[in-house]
Protein backbone atom coordinates (compact mmCIF):
# COMPACT_ATOMS: atom_id res chain seq x y z
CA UNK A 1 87.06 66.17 33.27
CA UNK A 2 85.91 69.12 31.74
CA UNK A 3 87.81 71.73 29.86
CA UNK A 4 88.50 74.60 32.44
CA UNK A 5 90.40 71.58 34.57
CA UNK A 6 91.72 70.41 32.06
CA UNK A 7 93.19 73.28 30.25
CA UNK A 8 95.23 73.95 33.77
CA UNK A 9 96.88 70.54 34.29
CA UNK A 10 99.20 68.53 32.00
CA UNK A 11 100.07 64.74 32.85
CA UNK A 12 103.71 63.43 31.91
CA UNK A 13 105.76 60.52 32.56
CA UNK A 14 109.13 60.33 33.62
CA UNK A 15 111.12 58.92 30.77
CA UNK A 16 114.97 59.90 32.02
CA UNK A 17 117.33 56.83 33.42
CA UNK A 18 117.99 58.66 36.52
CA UNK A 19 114.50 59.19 37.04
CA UNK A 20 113.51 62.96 38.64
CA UNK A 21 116.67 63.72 40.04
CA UNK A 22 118.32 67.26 40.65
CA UNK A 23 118.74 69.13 37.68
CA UNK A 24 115.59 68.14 36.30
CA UNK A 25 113.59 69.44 39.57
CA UNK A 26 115.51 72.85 39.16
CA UNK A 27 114.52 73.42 35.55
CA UNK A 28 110.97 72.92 36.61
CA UNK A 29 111.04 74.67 39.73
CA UNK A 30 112.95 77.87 37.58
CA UNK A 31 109.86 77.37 35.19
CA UNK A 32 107.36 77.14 37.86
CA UNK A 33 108.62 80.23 39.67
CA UNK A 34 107.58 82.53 36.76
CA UNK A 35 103.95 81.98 37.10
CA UNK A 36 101.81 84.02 38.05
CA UNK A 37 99.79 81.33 40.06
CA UNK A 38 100.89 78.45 42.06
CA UNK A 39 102.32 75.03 40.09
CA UNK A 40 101.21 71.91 41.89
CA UNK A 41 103.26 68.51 40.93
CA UNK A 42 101.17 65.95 41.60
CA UNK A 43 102.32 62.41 42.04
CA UNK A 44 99.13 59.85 43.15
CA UNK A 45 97.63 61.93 46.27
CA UNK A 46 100.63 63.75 47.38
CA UNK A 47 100.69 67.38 45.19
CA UNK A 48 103.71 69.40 46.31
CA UNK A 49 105.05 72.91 45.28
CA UNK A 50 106.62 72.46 41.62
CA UNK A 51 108.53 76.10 42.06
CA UNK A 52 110.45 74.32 45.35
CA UNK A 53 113.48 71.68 44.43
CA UNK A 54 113.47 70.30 47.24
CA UNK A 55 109.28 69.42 47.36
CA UNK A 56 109.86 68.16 44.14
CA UNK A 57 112.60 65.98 44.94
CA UNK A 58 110.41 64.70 47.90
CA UNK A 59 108.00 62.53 45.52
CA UNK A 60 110.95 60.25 44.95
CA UNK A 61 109.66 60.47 40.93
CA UNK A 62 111.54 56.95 39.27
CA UNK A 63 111.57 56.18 35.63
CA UNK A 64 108.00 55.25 34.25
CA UNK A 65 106.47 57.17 37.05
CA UNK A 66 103.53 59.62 36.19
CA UNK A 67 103.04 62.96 37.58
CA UNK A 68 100.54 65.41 37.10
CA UNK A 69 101.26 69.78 36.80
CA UNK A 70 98.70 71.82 37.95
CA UNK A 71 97.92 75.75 38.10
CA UNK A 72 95.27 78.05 39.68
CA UNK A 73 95.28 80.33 36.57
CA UNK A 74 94.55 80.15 32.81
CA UNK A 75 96.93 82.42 31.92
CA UNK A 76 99.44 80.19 33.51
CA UNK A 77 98.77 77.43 30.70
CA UNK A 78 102.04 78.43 29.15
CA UNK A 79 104.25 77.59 32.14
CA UNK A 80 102.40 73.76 31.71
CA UNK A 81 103.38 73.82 28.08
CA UNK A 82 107.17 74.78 28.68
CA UNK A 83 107.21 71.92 31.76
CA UNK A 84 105.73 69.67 29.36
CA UNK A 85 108.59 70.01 26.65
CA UNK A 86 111.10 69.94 29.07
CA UNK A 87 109.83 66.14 30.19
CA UNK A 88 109.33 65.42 26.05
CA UNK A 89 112.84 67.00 25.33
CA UNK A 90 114.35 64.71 28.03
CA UNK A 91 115.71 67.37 30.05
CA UNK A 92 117.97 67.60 27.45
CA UNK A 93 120.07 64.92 28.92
């Protein structure tokens, strides 16, 4: 992969009990809505809007499973940082 790809994706894994549930999808999707590009979630070939709850909640995300964040802009690198520490920070549940 080279660097321009990489630089606008971020990989995580679903480490919460209760798997992807909810709140979680909302803190993303509040994230994701800030951007100035579009967020993909990605979850093996299915990629769905990461700024909608509801298209979130549709890749039925369990604990262990891994999911990919993607953006159409650089300068939206940022946005895949803060998703990123919400997934390492638990959600903060």
């Amino acid at each position: 992969m080279d660097n321009s790809i990489k630089n606008l994706t971020k990989r995580v894994n679903i480490q919460n009990e209760l798997g992807l549930h909810a709140r979680p999808a909302a803190l993303i999707a509040a994230i994701a809505q800030k951007a100035n590009s579009k967020v993909w979630m990605i979850r093996n070939e299915e990629k769905v809007d990461a700024s909608s709850i509801i298209d979130i909640l549709t890749l039925a995300c369990l604990k262990g499973t891994e999911v990919t964040f993607q953006v159409e802009d650089p300068s939206d690198s940022d946005v895949l940082e803060r998703i990123g520490n919400l997934f390492q920070n638990g959600f903060g549940e």
